[in-house]
N, C-alpha and C. Protein backbone atom coordinates (compact mmCIF):
# COMPACT_ATOMS: atom_id res chain seq x y z
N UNK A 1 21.36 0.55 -311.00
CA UNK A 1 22.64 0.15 -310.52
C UNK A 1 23.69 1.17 -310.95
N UNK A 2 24.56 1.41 -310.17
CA UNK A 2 25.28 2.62 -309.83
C UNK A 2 25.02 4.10 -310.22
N UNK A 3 23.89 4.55 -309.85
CA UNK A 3 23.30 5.71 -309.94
C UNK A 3 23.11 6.03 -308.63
N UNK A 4 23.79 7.31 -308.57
CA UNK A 4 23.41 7.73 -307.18
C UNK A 4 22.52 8.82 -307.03
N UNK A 5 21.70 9.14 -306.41
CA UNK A 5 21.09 10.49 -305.59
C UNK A 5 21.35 11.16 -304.88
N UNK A 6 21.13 12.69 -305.27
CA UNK A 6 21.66 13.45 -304.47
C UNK A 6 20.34 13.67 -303.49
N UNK A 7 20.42 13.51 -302.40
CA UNK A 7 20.09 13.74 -300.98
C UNK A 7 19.45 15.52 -301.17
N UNK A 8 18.57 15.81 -299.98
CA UNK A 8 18.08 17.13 -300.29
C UNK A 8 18.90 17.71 -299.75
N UNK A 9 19.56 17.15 -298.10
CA UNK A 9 21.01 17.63 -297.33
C UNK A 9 21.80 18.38 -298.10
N UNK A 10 22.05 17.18 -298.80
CA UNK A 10 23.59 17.30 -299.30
C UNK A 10 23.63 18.54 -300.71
N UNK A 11 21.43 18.86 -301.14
CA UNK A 11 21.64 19.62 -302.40
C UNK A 11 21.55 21.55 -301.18
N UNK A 12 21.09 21.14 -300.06
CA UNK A 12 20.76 22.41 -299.27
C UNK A 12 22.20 22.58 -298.89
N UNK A 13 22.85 21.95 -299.02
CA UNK A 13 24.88 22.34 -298.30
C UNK A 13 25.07 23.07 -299.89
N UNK A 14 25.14 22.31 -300.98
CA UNK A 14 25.59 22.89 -301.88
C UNK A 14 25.52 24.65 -302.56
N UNK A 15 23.70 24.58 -302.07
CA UNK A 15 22.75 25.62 -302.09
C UNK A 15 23.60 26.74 -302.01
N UNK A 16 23.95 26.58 -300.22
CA UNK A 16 24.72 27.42 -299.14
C UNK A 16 26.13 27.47 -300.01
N UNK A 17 27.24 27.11 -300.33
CA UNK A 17 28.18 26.88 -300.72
C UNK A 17 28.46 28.18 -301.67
N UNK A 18 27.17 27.49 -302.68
CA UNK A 18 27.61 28.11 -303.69
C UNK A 18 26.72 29.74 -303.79
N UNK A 19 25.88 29.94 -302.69
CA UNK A 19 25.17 31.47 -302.47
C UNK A 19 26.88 32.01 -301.69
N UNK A 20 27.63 31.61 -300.93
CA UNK A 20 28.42 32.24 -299.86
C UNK A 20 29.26 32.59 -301.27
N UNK A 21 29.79 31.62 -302.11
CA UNK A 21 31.11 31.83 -303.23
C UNK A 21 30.12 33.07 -304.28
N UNK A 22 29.10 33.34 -304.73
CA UNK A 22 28.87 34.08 -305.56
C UNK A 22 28.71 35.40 -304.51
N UNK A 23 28.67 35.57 -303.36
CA UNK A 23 28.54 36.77 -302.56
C UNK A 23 30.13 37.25 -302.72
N UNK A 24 30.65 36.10 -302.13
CA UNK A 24 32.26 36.70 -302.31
C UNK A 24 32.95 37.34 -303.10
N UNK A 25 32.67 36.47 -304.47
CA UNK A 25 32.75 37.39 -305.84
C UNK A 25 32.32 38.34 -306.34
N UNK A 26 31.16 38.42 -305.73
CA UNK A 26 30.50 39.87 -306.26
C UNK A 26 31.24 40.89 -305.13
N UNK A 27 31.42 41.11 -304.01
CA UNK A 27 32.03 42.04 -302.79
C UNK A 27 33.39 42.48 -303.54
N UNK A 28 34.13 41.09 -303.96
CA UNK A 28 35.14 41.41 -304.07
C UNK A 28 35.46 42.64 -305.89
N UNK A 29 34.45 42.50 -307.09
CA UNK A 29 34.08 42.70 -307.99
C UNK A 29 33.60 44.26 -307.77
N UNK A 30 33.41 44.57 -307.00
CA UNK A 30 32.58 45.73 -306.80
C UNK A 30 33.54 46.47 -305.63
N UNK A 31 34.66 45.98 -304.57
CA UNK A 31 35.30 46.71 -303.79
C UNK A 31 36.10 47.67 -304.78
N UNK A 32 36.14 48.91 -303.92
CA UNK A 32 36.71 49.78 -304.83
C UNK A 32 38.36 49.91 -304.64
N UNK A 33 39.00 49.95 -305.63
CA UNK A 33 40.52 49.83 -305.21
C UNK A 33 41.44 51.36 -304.67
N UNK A 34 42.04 51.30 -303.44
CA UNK A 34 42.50 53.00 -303.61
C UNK A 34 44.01 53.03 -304.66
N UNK A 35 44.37 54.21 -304.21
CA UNK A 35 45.44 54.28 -305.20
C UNK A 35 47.05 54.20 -304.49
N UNK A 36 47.81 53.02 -304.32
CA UNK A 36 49.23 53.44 -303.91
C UNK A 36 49.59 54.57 -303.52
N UNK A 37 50.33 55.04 -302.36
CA UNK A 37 50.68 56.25 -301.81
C UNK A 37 52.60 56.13 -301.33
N UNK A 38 53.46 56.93 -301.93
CA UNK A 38 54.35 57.34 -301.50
C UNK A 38 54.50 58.42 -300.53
N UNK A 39 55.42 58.25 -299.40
CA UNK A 39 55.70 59.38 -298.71
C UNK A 39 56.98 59.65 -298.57
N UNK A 40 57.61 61.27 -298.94
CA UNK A 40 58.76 61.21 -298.93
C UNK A 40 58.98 62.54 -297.29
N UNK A 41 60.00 62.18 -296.75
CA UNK A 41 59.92 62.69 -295.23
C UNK A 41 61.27 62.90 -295.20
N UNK A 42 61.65 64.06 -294.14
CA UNK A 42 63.24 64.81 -293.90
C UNK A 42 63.42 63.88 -293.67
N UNK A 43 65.16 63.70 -293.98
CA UNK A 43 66.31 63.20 -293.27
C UNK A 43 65.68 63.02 -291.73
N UNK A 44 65.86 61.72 -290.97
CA UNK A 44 65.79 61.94 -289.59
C UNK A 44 64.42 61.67 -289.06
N UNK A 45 63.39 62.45 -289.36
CA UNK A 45 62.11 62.49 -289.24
C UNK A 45 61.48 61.53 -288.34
N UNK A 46 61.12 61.79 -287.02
CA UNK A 46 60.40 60.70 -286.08
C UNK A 46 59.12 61.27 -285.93
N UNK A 47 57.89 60.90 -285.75
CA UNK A 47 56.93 61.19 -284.95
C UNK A 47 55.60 60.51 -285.94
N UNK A 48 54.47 61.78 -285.30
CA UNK A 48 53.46 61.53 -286.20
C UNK A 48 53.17 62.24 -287.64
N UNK A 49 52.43 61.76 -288.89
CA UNK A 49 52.92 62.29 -290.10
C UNK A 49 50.90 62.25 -289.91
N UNK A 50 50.28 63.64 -290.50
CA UNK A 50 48.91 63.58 -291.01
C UNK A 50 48.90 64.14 -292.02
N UNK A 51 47.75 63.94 -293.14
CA UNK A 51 47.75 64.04 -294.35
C UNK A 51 46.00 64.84 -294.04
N UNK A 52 45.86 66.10 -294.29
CA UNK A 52 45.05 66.70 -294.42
C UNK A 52 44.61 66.87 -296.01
N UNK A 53 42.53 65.91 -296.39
CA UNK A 53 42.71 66.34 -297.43
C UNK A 53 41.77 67.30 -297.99
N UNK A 54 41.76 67.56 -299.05
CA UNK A 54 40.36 68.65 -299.57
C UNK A 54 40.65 69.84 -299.02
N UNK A 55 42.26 70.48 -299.33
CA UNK A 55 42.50 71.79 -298.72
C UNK A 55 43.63 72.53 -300.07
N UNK A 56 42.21 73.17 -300.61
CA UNK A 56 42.40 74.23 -301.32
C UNK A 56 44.02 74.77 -301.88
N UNK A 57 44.67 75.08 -300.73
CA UNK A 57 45.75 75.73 -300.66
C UNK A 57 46.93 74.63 -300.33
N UNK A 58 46.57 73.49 -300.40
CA UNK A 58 47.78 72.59 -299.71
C UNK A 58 48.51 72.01 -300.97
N UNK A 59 49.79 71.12 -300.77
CA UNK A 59 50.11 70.67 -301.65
C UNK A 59 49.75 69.86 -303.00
N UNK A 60 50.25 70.11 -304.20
CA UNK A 60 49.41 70.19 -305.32
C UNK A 60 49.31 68.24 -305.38
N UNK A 61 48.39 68.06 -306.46
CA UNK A 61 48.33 66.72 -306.37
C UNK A 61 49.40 66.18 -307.43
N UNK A 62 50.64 65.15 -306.87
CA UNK A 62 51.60 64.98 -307.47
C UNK A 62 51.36 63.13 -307.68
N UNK A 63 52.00 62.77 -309.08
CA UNK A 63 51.96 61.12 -308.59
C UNK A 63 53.55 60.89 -309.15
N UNK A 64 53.48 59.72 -308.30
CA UNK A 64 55.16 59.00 -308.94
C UNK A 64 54.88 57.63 -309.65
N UNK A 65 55.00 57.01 -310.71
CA UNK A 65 54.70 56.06 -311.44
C UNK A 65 53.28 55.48 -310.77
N UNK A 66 52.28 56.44 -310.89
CA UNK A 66 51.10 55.67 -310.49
C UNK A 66 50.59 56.05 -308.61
N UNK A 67 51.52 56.17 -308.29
CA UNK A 67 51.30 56.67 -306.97
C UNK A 67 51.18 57.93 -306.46
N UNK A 68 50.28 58.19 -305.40
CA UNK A 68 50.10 59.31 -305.08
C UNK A 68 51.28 59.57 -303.93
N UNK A 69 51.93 60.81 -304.69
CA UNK A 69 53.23 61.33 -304.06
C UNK A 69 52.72 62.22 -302.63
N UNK A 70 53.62 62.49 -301.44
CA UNK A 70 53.45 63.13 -300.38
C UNK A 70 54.70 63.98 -300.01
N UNK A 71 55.11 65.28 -299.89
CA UNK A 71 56.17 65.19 -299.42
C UNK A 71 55.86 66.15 -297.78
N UNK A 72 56.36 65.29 -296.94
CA UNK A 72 55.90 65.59 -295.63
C UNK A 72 56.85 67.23 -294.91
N UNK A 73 56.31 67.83 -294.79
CA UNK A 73 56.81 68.60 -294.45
C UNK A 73 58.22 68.81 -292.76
N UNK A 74 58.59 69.49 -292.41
CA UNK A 74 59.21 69.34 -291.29
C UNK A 74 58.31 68.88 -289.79
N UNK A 75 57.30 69.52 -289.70
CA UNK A 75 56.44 69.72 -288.67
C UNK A 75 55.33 67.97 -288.80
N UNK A 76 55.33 67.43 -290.13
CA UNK A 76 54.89 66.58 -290.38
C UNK A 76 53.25 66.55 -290.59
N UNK A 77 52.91 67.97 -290.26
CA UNK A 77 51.31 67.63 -291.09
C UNK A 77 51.36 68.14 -292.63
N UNK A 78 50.68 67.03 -293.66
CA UNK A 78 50.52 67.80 -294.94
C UNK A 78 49.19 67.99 -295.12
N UNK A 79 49.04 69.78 -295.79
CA UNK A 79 47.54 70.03 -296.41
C UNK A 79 47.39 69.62 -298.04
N UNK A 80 46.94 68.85 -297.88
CA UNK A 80 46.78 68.06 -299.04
C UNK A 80 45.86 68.40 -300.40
N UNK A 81 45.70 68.73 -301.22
CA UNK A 81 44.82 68.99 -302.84
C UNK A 81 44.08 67.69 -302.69
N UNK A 82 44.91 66.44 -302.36
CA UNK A 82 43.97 64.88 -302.60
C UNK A 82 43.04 64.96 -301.60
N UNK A 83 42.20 64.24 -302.60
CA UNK A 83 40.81 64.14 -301.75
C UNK A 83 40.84 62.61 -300.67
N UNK A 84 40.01 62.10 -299.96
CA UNK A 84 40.37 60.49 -298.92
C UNK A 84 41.04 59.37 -300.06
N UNK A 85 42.07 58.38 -299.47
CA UNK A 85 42.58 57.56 -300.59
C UNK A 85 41.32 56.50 -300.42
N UNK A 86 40.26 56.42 -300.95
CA UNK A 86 39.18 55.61 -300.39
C UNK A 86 39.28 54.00 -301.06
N UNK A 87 38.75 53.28 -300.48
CA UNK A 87 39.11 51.99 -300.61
C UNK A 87 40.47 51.11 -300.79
N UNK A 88 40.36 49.78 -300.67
CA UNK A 88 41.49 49.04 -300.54
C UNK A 88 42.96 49.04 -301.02
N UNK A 89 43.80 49.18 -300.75
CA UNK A 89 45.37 49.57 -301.34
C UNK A 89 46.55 49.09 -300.82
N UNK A 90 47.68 49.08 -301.16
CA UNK A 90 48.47 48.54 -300.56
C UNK A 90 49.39 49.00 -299.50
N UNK A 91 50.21 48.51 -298.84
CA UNK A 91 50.37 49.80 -297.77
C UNK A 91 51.37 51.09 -297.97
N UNK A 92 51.32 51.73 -297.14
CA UNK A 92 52.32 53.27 -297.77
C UNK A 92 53.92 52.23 -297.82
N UNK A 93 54.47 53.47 -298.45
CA UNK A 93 55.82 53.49 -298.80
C UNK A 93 56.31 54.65 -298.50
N UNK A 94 57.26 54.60 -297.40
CA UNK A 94 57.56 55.71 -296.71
C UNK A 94 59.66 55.41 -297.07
N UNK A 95 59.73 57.29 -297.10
CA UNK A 95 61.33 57.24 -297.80
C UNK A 95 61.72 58.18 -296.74
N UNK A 96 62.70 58.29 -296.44
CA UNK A 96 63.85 59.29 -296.16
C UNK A 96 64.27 60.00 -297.11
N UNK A 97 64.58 61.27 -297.26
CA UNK A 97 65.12 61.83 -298.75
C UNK A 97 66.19 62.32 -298.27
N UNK A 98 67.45 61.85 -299.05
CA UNK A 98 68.91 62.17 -298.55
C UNK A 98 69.07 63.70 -298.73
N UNK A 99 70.05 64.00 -298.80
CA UNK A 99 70.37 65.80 -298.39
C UNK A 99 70.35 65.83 -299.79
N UNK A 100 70.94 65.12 -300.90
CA UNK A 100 70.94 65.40 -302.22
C UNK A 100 69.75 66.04 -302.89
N UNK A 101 68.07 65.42 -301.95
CA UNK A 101 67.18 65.84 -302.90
C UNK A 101 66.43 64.61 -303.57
N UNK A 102 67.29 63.98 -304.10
CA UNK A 102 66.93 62.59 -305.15
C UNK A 102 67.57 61.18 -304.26
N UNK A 103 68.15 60.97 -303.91
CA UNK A 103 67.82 59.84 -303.35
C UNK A 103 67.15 59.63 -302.13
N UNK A 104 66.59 58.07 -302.18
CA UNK A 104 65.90 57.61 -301.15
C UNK A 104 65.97 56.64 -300.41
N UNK A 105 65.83 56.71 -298.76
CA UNK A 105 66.27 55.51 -298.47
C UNK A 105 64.45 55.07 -297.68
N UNK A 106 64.34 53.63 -297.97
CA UNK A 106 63.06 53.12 -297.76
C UNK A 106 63.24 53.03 -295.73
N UNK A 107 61.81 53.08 -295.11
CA UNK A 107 61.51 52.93 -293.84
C UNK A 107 60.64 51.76 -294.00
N UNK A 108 60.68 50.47 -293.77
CA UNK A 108 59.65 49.65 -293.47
C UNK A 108 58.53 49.87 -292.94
N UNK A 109 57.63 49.63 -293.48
CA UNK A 109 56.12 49.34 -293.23
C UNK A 109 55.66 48.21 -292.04
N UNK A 110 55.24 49.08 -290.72
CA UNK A 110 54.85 47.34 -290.20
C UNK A 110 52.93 47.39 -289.74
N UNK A 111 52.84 46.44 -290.20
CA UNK A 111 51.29 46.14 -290.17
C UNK A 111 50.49 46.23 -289.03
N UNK A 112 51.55 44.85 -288.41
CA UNK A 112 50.81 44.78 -287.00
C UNK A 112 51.79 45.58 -285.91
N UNK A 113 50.86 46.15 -284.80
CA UNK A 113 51.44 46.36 -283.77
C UNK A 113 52.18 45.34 -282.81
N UNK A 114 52.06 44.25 -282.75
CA UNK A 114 52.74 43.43 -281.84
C UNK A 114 54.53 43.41 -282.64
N UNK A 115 54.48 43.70 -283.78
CA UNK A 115 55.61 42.96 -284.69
C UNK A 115 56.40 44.22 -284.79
N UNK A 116 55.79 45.43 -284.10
CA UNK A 116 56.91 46.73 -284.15
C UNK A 116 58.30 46.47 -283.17
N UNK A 117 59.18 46.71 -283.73
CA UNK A 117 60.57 46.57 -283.13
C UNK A 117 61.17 48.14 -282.39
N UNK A 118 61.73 47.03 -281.03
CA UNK A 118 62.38 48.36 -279.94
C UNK A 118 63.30 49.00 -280.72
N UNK A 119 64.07 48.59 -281.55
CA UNK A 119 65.05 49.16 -281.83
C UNK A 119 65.56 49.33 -283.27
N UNK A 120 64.30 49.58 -284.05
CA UNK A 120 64.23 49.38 -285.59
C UNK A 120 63.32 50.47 -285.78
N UNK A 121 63.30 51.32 -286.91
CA UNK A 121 63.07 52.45 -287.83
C UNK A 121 62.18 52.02 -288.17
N UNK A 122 60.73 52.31 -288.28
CA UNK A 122 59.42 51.75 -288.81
C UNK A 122 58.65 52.74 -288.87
N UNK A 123 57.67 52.40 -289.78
CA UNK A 123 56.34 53.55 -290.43
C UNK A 123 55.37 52.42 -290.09
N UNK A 124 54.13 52.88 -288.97
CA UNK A 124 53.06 51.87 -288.69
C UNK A 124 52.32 52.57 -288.01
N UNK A 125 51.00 51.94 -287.84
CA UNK A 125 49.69 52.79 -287.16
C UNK A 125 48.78 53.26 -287.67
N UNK A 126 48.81 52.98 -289.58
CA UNK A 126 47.84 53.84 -289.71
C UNK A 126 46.22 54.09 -289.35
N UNK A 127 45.90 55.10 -289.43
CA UNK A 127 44.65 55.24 -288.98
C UNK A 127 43.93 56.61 -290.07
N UNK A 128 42.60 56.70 -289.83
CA UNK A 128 41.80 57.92 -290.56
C UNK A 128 41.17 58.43 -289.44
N UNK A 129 40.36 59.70 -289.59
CA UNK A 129 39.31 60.08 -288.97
C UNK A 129 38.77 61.71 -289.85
N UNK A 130 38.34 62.00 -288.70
CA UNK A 130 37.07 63.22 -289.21
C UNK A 130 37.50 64.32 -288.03
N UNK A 131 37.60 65.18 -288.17
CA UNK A 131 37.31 66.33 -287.04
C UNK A 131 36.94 67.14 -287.62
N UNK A 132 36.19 68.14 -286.28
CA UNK A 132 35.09 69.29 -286.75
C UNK A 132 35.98 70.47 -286.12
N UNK A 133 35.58 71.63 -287.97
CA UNK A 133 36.13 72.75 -287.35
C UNK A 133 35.10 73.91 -287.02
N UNK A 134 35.40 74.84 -286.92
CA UNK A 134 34.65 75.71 -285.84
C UNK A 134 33.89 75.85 -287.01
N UNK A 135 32.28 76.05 -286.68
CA UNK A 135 30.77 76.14 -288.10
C UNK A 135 30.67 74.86 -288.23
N UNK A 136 31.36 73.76 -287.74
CA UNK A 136 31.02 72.01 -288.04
C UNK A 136 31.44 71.33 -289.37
N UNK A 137 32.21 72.39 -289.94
CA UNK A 137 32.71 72.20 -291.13
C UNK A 137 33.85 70.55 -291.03
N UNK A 138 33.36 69.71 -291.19
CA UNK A 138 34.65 68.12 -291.15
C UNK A 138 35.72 68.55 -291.85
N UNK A 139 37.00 67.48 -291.15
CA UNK A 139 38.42 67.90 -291.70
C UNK A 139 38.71 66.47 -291.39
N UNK A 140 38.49 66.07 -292.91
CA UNK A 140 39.12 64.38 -293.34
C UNK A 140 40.50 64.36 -292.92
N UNK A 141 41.25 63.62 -292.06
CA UNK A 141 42.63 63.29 -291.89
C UNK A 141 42.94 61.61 -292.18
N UNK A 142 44.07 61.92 -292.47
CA UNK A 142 44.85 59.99 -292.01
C UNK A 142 45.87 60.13 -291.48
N UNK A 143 46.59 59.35 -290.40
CA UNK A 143 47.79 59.89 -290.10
C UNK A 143 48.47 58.41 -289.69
N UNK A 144 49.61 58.79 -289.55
CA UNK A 144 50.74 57.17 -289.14
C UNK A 144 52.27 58.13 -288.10
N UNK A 145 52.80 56.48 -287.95
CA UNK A 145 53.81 56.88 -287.33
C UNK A 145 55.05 56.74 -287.83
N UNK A 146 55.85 57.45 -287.68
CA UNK A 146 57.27 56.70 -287.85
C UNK A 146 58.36 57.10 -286.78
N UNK A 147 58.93 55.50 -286.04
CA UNK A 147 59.54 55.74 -285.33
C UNK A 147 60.10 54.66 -284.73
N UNK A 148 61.02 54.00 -283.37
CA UNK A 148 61.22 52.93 -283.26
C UNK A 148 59.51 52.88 -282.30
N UNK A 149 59.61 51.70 -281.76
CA UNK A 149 58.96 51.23 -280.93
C UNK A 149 58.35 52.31 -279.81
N UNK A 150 59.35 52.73 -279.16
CA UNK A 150 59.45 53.55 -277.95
C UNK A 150 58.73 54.98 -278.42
N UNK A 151 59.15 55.25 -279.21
CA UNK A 151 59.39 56.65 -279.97
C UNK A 151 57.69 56.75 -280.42
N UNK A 152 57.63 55.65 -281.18
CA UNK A 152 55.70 55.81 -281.56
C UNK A 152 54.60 55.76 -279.94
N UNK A 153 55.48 55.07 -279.42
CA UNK A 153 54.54 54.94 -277.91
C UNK A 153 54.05 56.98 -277.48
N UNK A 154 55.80 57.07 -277.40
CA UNK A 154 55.70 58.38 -276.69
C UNK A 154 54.19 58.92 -277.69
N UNK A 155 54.77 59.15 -279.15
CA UNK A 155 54.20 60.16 -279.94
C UNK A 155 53.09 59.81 -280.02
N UNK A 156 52.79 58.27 -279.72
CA UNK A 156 51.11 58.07 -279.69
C UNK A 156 50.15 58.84 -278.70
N UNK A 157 50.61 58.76 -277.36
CA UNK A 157 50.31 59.62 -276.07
C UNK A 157 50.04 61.33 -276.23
N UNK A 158 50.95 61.71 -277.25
CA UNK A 158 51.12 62.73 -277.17
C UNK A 158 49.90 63.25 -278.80
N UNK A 159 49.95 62.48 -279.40
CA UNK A 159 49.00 62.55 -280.47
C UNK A 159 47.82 62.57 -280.18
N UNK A 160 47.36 62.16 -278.65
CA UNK A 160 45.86 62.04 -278.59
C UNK A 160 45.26 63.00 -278.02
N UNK A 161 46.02 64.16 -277.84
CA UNK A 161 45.13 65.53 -277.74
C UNK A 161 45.29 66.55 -278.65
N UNK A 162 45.98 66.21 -279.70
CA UNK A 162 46.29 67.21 -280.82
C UNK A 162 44.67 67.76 -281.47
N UNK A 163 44.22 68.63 -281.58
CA UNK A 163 43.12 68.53 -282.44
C UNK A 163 43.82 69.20 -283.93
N UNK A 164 43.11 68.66 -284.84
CA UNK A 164 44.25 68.65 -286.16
C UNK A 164 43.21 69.46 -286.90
N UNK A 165 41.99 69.65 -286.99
CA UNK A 165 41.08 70.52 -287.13
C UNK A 165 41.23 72.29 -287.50
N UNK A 166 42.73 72.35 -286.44
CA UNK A 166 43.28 73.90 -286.55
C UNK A 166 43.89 73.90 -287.35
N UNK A 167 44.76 72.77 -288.10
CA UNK A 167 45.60 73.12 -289.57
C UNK A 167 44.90 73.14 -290.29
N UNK A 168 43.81 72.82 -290.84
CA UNK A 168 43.18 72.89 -291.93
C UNK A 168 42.53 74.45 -292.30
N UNK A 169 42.45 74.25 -293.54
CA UNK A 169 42.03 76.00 -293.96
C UNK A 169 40.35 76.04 -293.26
């Protein structure tokens, strides 16, 4: 009297339950974390920004409290010293750098594409890839946008025949 049994059902649900929660924990235990990335970009600056990395001669590897610093050049590709920011991180932080040098004014980050605004200043799109340079030699890139709405459309169109392969050393 009031003892209950557990059912084989109800011990094969648990089974499942608790194999799915120890997978989770372990994925999540073992994902590798990347490292925060600042980008600091001219006054003004619209288009596409790529980050070329594993290049010898490119900018040295700089951090700002923990973050890996960028400073984007005019033309907007950087050859980068950092090697891929590999695994999970939070998203960039993209600045304007006033004429002074030292101050900064922040560009919002937007995640999703539906939520980019016609008429608002935004850093979004990111993406990675690989291209091959002449001998098949790969040229790790990541690149994003910054721009309103309209402005990333154009530069998206116009980004998809760039081969980025030729900046690299």
């Amino acid at each position: 009297m009031g003892q209950k049994r557990i059912k084989y059902g109800d011990m094969k649900i648990l089974f499942i339950i608790g194999s799915i929660l120890i997978a989770g924990i372990s994925y999540l235990w073992h994902t590798q974390v990347g490292e925060t990335e600042i980008f600091l970009l001219p006054k003004g600056y619209q288009g596409a920004v790529y980050i070329i990395y594993n290049q010898k001669n490119g900018q040295l590897v700089k951090y700002d409290n923990g973050s890996r610093l960028y400073e984007v050049p005019p033309e907007g590709i950087i050859r980068s010293q950092f090697g891929p920011n590999d695994g999970w991180s939070s998203f960039l932080k993209c600045y304007y750098v006033e004429s002074d040098g030292k101050s900064r004014s922040e560009i919002p980050f937007e995640t999703e594409n539906k939520n980019r605004k016609n008429d608002t200043l935004q850093a979004c799109c990111l993406s990675a890839g690989t291209s091959l340079k002449n001998g098949g030699k790969p040229v790790v890139y990541s690149m994003f946008y910054i721009g309103t709405k309209q402005a990333i459309d154009s530069a998206s169109i116009k980004e998809e025949k760039r081969e980025i392969s030729k900046y690299a050393e």
